[in-house]
N, C-alpha and C. Protein backbone atom coordinates (compact mmCIF):
# COMPACT_ATOMS: atom_id res chain seq x y z
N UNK A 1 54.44 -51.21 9.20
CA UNK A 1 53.82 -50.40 10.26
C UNK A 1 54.20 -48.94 10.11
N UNK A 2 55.37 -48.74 9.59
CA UNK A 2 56.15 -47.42 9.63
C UNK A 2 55.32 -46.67 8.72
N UNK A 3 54.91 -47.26 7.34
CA UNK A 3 54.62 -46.96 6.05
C UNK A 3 52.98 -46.61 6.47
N UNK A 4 52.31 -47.38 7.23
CA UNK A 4 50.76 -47.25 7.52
C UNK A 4 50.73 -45.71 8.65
N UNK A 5 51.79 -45.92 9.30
CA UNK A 5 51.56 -44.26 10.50
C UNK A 5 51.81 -43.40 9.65
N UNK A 6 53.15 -42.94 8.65
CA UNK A 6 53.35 -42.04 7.50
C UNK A 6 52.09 -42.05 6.79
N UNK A 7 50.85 -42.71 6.25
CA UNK A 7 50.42 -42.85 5.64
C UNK A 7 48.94 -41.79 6.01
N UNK A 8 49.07 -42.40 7.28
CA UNK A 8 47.97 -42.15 8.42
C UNK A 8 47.42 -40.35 8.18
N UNK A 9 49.24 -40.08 8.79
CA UNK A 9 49.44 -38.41 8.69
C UNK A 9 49.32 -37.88 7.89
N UNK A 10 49.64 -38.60 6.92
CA UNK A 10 49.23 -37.48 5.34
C UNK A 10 47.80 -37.19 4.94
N UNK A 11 47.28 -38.06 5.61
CA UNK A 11 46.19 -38.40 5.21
C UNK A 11 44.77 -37.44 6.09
N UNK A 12 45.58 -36.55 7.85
CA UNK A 12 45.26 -35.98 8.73
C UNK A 12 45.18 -35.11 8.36
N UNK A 13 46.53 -34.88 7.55
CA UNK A 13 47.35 -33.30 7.56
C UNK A 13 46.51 -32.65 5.99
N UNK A 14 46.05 -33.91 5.00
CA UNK A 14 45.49 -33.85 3.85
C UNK A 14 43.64 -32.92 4.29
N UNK A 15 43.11 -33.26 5.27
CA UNK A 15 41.54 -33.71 5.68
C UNK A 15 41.63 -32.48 6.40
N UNK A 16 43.05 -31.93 7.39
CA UNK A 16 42.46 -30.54 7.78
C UNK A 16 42.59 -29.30 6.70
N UNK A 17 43.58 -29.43 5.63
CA UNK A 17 43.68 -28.30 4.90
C UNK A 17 42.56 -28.34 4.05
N UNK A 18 41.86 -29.31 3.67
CA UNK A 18 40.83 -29.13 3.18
C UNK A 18 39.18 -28.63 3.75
N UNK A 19 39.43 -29.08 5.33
CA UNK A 19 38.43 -28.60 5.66
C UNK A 19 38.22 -26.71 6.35
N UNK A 20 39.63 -26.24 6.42
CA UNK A 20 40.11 -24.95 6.34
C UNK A 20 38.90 -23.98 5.28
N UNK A 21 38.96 -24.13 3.75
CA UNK A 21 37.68 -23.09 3.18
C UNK A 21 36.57 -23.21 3.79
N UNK A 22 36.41 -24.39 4.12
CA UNK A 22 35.17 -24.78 4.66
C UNK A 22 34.70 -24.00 5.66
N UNK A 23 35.56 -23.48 6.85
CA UNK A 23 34.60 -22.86 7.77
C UNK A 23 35.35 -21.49 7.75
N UNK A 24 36.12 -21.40 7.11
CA UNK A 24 36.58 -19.64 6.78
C UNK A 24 35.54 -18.71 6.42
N UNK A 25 35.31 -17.59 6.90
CA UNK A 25 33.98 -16.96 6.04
C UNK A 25 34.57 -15.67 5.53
N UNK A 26 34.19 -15.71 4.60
CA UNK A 26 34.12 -14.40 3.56
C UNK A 26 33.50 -13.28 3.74
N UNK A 27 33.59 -12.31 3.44
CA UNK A 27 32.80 -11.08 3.52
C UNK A 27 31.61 -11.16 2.31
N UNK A 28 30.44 -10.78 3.23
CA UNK A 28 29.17 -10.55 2.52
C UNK A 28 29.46 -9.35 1.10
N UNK A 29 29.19 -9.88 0.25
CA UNK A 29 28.63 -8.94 -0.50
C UNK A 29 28.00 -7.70 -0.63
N UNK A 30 28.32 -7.13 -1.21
CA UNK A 30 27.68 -5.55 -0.78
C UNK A 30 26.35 -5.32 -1.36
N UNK A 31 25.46 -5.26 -0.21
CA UNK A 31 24.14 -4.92 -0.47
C UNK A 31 23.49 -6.07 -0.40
N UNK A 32 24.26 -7.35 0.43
CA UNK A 32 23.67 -8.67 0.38
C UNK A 32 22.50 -8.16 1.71
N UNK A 33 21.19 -9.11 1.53
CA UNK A 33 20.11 -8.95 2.35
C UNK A 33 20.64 -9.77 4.08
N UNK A 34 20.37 -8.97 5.15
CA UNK A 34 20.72 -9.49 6.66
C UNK A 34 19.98 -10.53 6.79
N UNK A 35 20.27 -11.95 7.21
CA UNK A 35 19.53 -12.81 7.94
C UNK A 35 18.97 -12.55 9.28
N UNK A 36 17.76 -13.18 9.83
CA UNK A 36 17.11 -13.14 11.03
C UNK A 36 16.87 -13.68 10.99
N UNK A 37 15.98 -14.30 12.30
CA UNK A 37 14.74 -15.34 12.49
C UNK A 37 13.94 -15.29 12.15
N UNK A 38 13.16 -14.16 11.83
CA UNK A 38 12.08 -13.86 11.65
C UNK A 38 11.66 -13.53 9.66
N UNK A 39 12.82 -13.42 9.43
CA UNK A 39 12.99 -12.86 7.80
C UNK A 39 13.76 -12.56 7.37
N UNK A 40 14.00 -11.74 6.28
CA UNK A 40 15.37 -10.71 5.72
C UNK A 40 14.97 -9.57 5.72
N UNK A 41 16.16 -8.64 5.99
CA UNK A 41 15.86 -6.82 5.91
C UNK A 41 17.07 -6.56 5.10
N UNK A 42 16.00 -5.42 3.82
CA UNK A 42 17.55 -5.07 3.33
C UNK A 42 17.53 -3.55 3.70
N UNK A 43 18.81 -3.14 4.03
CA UNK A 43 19.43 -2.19 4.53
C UNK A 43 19.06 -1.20 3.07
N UNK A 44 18.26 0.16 3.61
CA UNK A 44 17.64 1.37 2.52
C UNK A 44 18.24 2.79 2.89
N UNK A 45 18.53 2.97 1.98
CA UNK A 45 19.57 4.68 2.39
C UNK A 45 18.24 5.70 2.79
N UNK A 46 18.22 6.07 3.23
CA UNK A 46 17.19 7.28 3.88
C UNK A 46 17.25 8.17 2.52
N UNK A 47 16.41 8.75 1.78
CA UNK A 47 16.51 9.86 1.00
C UNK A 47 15.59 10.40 1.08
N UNK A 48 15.22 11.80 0.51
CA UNK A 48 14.44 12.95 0.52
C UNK A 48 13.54 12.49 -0.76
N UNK A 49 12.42 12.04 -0.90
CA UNK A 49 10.98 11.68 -2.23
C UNK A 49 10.58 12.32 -2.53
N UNK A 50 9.92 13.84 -1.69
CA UNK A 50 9.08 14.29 -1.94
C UNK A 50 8.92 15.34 -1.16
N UNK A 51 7.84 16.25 -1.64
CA UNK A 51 7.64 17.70 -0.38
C UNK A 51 5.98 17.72 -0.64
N UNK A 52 5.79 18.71 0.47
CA UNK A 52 4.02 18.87 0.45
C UNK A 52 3.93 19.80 0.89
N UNK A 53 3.00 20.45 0.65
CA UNK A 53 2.48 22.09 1.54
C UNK A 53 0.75 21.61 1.61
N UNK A 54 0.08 22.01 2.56
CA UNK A 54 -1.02 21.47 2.67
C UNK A 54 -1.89 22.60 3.81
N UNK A 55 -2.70 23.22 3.03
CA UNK A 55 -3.59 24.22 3.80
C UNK A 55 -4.76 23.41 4.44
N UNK A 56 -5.54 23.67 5.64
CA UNK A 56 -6.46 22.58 6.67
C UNK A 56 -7.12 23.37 7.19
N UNK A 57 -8.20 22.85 7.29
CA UNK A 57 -9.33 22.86 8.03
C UNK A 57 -10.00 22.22 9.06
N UNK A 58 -10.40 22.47 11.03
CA UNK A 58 -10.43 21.74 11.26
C UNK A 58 -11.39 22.30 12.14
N UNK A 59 -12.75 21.25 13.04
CA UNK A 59 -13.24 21.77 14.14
C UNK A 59 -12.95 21.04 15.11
N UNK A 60 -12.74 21.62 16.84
CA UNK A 60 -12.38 20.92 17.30
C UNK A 60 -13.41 21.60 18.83
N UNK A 61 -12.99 20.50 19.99
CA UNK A 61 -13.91 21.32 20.93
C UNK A 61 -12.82 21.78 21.76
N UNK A 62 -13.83 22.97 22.15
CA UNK A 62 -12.88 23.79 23.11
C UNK A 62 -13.89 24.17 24.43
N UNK A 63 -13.93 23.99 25.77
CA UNK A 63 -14.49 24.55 26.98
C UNK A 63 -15.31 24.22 26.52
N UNK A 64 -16.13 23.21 25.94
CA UNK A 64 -17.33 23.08 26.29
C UNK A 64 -18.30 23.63 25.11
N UNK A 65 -17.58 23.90 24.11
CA UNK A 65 -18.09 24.50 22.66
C UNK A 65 -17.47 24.20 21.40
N UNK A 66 -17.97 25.16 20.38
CA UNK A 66 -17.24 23.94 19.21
C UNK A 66 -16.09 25.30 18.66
N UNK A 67 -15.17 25.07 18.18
CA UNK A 67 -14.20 25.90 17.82
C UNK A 67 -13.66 25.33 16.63
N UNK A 68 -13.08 26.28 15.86
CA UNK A 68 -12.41 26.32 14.19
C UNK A 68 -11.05 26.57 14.37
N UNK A 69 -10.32 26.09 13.34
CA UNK A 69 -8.79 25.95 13.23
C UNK A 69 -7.99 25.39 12.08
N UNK A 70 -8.59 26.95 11.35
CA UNK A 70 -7.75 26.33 10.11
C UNK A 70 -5.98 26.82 10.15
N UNK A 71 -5.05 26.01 9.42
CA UNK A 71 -3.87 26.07 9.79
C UNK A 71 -3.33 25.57 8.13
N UNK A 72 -1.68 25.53 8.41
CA UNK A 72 -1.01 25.54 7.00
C UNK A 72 -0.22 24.52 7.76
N UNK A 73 0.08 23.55 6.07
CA UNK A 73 1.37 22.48 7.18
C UNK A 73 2.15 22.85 5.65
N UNK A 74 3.93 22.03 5.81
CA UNK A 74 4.30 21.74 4.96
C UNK A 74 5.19 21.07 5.45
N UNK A 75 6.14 19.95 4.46
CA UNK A 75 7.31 19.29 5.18
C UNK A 75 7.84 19.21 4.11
N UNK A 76 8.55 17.69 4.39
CA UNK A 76 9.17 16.57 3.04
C UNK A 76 8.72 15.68 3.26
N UNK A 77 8.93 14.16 2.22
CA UNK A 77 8.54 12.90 2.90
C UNK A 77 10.15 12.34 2.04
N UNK A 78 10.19 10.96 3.24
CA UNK A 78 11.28 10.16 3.52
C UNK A 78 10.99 8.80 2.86
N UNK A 79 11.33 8.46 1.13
CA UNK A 79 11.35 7.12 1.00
C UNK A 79 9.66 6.88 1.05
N UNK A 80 8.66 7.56 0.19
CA UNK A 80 7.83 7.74 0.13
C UNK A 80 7.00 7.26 1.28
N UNK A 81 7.34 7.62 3.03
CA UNK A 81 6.81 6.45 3.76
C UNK A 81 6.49 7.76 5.07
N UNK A 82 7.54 8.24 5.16
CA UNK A 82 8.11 9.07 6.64
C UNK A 82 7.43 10.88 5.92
N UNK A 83 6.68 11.56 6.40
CA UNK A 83 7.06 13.10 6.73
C UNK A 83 7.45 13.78 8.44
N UNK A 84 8.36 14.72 7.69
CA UNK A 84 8.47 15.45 8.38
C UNK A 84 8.56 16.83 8.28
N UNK A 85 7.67 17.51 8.97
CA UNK A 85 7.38 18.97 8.69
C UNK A 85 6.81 20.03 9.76
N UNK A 86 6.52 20.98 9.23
CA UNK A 86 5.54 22.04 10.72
C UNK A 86 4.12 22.60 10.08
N UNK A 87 3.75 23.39 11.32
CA UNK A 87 2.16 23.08 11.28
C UNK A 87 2.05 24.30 12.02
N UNK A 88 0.94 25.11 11.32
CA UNK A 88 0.61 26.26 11.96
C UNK A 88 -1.11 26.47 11.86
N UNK A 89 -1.59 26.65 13.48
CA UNK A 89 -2.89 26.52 13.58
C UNK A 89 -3.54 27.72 14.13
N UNK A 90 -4.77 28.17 13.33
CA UNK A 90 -5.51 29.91 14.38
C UNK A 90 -6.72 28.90 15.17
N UNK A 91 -7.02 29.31 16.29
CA UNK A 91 -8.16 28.43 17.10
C UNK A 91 -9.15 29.42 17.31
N UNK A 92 -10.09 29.34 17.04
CA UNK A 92 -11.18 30.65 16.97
C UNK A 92 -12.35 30.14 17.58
N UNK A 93 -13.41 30.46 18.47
CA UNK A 93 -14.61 30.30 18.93
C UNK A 93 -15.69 31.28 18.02
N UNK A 94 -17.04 30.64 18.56
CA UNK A 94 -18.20 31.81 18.40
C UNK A 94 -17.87 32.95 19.56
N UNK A 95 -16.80 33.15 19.93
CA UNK A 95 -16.78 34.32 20.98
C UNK A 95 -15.42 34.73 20.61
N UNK A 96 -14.70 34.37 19.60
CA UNK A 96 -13.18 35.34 18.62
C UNK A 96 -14.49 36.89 18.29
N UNK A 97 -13.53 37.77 18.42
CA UNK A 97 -13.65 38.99 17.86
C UNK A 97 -12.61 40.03 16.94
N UNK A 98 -13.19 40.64 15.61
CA UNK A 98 -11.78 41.05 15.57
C UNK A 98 -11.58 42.52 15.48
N UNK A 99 -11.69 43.30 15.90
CA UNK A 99 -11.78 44.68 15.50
C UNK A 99 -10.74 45.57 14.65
N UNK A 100 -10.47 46.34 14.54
CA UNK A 100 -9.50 47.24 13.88
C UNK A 100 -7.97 47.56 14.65
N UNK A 101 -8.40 47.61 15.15
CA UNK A 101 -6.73 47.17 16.19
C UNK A 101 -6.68 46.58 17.30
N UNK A 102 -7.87 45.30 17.75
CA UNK A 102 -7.67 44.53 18.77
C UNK A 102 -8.47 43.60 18.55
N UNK A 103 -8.63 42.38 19.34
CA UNK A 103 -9.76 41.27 19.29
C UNK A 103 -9.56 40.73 20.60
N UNK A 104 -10.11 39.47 20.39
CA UNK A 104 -10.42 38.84 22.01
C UNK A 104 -10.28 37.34 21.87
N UNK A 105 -10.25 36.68 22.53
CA UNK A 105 -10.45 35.40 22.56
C UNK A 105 -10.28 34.62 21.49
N UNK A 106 -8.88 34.40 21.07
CA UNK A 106 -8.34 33.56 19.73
C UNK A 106 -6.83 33.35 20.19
N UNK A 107 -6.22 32.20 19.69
CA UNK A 107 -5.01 31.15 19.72
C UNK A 107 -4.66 30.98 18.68
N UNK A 108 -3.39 30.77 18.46
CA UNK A 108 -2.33 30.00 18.19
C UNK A 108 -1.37 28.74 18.92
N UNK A 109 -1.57 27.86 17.82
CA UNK A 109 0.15 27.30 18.03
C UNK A 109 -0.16 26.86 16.76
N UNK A 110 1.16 26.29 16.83
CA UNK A 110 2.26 25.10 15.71
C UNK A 110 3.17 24.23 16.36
N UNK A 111 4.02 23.52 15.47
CA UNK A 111 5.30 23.20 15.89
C UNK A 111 5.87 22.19 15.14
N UNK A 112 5.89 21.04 15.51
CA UNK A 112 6.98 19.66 14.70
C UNK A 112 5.75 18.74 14.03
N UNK A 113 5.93 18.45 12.63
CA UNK A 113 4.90 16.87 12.57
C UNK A 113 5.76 15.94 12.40
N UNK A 114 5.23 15.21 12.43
CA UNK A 114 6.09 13.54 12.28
C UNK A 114 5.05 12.50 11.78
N UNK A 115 4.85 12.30 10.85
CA UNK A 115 4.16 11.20 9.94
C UNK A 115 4.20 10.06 9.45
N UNK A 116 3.71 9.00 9.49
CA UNK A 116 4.24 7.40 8.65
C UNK A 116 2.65 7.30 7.72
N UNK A 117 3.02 6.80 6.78
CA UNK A 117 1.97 6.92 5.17
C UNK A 117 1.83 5.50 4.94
N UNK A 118 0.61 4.92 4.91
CA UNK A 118 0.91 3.63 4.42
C UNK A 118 0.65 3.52 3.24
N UNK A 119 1.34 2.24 2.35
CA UNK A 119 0.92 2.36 0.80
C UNK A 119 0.67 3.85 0.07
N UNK A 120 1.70 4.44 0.20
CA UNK A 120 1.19 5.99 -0.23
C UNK A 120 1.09 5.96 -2.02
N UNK A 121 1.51 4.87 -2.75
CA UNK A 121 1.11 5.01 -3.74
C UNK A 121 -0.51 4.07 -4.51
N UNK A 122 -1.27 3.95 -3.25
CA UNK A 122 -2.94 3.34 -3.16
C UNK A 122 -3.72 4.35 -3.47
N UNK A 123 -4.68 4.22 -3.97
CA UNK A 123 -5.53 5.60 -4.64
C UNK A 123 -6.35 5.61 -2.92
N UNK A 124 -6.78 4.66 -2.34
CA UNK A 124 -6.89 5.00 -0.80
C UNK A 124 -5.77 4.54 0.28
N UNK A 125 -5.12 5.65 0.89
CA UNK A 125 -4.23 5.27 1.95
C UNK A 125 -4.53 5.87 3.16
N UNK A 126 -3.54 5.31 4.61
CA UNK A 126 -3.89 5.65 5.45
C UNK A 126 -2.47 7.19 5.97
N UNK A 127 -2.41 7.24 7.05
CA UNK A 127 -1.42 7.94 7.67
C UNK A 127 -1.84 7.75 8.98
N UNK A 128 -1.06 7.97 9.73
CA UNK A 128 -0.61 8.25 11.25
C UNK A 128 0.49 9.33 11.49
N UNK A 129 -0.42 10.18 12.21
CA UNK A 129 0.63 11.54 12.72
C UNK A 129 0.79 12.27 13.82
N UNK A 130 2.10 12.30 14.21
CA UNK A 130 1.71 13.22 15.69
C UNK A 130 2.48 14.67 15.62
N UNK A 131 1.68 15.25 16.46
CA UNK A 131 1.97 17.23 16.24
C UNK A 131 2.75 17.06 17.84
N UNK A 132 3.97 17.89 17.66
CA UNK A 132 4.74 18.44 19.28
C UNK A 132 4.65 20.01 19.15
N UNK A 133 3.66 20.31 19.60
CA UNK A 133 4.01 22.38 19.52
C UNK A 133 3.42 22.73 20.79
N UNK A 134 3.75 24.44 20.18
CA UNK A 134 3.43 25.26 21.52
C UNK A 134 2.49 26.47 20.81
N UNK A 135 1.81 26.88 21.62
CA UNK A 135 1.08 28.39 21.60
C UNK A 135 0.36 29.17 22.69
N UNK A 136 0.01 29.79 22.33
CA UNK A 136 -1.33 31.15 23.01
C UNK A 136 -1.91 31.48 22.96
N UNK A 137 -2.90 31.40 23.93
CA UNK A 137 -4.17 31.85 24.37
C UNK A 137 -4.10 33.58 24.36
N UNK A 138 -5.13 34.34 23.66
CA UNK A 138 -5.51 35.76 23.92
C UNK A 138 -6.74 36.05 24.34
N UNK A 139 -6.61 36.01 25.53
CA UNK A 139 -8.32 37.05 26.15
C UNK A 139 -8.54 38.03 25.25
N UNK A 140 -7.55 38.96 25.26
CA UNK A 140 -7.35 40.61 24.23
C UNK A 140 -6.06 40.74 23.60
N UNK A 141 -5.89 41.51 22.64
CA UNK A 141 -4.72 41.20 22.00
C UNK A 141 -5.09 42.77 21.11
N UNK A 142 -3.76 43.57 20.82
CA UNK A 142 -4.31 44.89 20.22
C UNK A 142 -2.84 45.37 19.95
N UNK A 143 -2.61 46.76 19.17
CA UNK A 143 -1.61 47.12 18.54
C UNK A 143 -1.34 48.64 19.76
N UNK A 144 -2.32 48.90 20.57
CA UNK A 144 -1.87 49.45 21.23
C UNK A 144 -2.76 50.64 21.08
N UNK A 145 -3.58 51.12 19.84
CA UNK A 145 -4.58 52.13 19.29
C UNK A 145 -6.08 51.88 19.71
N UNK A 146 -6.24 50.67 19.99
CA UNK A 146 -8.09 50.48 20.56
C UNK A 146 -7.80 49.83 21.78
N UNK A 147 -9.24 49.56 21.94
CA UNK A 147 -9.21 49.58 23.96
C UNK A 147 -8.57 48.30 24.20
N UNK A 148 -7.57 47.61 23.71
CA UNK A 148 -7.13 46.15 23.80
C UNK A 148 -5.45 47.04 24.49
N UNK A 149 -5.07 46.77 25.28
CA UNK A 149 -3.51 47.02 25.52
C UNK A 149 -2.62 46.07 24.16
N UNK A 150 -1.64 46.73 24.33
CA UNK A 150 -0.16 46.43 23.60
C UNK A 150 -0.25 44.90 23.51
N UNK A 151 -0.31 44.11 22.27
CA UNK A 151 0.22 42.59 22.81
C UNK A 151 -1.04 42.24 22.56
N UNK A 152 -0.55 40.90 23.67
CA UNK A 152 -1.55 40.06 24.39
C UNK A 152 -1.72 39.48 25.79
N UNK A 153 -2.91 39.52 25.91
CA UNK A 153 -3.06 38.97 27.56
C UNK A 153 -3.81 37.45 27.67
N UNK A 154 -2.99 37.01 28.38
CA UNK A 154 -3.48 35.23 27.97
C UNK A 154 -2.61 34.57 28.69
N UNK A 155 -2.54 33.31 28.04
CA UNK A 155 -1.42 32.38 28.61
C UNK A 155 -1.08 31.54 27.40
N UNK A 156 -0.02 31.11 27.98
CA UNK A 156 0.74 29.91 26.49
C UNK A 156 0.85 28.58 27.64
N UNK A 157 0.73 27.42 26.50
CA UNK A 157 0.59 26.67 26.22
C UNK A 157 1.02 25.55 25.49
N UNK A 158 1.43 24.46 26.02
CA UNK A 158 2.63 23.10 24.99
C UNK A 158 1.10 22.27 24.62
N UNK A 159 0.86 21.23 23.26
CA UNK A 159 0.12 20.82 23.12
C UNK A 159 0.70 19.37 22.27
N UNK A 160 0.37 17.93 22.31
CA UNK A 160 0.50 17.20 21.63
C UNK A 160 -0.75 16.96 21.25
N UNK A 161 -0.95 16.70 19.82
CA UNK A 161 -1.67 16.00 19.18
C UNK A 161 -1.24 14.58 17.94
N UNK A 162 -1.73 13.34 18.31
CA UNK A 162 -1.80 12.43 17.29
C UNK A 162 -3.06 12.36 16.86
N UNK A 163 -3.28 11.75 15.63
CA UNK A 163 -4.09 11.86 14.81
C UNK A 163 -3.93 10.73 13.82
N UNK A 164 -5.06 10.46 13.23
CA UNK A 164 -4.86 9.00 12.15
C UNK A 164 -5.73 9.37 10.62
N UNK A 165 -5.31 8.81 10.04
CA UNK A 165 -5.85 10.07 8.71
C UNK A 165 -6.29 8.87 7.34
N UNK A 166 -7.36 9.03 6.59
CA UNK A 166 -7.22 8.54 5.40
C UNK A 166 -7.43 9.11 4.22
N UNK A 167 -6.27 9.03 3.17
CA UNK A 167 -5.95 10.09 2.07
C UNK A 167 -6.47 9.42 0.96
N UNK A 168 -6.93 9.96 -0.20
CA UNK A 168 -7.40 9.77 -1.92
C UNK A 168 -6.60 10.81 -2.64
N UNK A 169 -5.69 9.96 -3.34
CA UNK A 169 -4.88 10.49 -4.60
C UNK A 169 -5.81 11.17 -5.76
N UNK A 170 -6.26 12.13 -5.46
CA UNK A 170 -6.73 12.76 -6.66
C UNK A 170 -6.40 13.05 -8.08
N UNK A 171 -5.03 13.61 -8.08
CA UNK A 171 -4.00 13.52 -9.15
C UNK A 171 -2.96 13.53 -8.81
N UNK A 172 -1.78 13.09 -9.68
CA UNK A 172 -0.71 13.28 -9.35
C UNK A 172 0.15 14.21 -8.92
N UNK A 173 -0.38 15.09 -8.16
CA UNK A 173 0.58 16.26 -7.42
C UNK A 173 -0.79 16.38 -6.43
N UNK A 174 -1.91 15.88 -6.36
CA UNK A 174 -2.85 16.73 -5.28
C UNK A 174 -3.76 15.21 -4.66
N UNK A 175 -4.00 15.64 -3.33
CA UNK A 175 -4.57 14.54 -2.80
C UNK A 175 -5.33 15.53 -1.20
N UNK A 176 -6.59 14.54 -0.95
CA UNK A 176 -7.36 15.07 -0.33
C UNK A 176 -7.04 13.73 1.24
N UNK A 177 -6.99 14.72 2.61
CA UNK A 177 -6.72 14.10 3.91
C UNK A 177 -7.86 14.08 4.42
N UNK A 178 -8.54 13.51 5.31
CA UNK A 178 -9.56 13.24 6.31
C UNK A 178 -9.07 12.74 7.74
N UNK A 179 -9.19 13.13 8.75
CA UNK A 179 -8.62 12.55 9.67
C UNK A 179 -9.18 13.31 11.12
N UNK A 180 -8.95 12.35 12.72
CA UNK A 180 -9.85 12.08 13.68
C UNK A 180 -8.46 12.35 14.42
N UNK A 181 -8.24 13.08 15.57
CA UNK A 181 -7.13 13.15 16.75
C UNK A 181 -7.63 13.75 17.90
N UNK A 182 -6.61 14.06 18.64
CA UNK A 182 -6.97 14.81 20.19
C UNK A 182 -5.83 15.91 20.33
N UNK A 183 -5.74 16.46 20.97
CA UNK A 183 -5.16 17.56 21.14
C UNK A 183 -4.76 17.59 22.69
N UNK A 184 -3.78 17.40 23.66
CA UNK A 184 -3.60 16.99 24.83
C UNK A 184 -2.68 18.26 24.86
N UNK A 185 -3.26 19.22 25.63
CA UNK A 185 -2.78 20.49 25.93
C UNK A 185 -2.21 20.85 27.11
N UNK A 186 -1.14 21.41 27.88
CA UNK A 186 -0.82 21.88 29.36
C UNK A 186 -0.53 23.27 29.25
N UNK A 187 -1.90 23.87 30.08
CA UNK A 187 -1.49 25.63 30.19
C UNK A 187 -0.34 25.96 31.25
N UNK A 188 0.67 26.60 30.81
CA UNK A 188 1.10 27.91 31.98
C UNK A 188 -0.03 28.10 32.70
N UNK A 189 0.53 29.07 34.01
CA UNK A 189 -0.04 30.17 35.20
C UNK A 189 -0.29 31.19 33.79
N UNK A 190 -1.59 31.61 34.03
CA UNK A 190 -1.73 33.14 33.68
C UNK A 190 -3.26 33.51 33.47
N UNK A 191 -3.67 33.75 32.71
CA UNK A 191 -5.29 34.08 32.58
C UNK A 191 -5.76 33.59 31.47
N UNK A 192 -7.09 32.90 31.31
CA UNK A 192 -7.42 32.14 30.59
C UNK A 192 -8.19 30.60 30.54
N UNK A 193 -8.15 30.10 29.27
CA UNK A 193 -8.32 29.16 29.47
C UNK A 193 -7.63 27.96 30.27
N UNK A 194 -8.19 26.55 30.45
CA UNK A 194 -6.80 25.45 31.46
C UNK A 194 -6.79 24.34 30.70
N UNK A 195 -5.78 24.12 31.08
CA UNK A 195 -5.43 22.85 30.11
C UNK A 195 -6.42 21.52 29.88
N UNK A 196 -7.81 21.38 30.69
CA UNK A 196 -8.47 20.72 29.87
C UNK A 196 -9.44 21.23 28.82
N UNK A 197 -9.58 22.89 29.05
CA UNK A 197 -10.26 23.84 28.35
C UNK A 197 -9.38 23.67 26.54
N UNK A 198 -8.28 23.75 26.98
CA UNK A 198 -7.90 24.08 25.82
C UNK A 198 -7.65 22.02 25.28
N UNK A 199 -7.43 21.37 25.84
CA UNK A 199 -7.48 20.03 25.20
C UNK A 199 -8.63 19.51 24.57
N UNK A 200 -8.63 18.40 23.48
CA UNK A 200 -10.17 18.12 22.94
C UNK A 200 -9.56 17.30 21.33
N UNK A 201 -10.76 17.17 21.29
CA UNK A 201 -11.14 15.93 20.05
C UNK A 201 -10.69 17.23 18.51
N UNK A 202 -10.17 16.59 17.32
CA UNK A 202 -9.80 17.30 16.43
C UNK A 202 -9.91 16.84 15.19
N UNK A 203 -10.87 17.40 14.51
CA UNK A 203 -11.61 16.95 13.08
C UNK A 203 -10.88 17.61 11.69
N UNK A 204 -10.51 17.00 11.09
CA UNK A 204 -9.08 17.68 10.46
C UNK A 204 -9.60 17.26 8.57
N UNK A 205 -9.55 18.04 7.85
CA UNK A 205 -9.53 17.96 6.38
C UNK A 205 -8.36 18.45 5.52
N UNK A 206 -7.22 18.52 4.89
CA UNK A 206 -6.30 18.81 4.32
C UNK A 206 -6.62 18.81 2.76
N UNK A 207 -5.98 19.61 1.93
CA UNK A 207 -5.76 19.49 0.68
C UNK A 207 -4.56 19.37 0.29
N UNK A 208 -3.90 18.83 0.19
CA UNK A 208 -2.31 18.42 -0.17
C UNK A 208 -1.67 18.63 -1.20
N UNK A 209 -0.81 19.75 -2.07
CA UNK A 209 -0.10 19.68 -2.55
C UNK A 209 1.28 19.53 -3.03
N UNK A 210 2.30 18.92 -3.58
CA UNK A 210 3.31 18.51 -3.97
C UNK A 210 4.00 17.49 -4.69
N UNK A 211 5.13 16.57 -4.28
CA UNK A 211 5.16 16.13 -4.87
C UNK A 211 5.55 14.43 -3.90
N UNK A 212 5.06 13.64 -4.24
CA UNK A 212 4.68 12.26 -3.40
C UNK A 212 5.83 10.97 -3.87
């Protein structure tokens, strides 16, 4: 009996040290892929791919008429997927004027883009982008020498625009944008246009150069 309980224990003491590796866990491997429910994600260092400068063309409506706005963008892109960059836009009507040292009725803004590219290496891809800026409205605007006062007289203005875009890789450094957005504008107090005057639909063409 003595010999069967001694026997017993060794035999306990044998069954837990072995089952000890068993539920010990190790450290993952470096650069091993995360489990989920849904799939695996592997963890991607953020890096800098690429840059672009991209001169545009765009019509858009303004008060009730059609208005022009060509503008310059440029950024970087992130992991050939992400840009981020700024954007500078002139807004002009059939009623912009420009004289020799004053004009009338023409805008500005710019400000932040923020972009996601799909399949950017597809000879057709898409994008999705949204603009955060600010600008101004000029009734008159002058250097101070013609009948326009000093400056400008107007009001400013914060504006978001998103926009959805589809691009053709032309060559390898140049590619042509097409793309459909809105422009959701809020004027300041001052003189001028109002913030649904200046908000509206935005028809956008880009030529893109850099590097992708």
């Amino acid at each position: 009996m003595k010999t069967l309980t001694i026997a017993s224990s060794v035999s306990l003491v044998a069954l837990v040290l072995a089952s000890v590796p068993a539920f010990a866990q190790s450290p993952p491997p470096t650069g091993a892929e995360e489990e989920t429910l849904v799939g695996y994600h592997r963890a991607e260092t953020t890096r800098v791919s690429g840059w672009f400068v991209a001169p545009t063309f765009a019509t858009t409506s303004f008060a009730s008429q059609l208005g022009y706005l060509p503008g310059l963008r440029g950024g970087i892109y992130l992991n050939q997927r992400f840009a981020i960059g700024v954007t500078a836009n002139v807004l002009a009507t059939q009623d912009t004027h420009f004289g020799d040292h004053d004009g009338r009725n023409v805008g500005t803004y710019g400000g932040l883009l923020f972009q996601y590219v799909v399949h950017s290496n597809n000879l057709i891809h898409a994008s999705v982008e949204s603009t955060l800026a600010s600008g101004r409205w000029c009734n008159t605007f002058g250097d101070g020498k013609g009948s326009a006062p000093d400056g400008c007289s107007g009001r400013t203005f914060l504006a978001f625009e998103p926009a959805a875009n589809l691009e053709l890789n032309i060559a390898p450094h140049i590619r042509v944008s097409t793309g459909v957005g809105y422009r959701f504008a809020v004027a300041a107090k001052g003189d001028g246009p109002t913030s649904g005057d200046l908000s509206g639909i935005v028809a956008r063409t880009s030529v893109i150069f850099g590097r992708f």
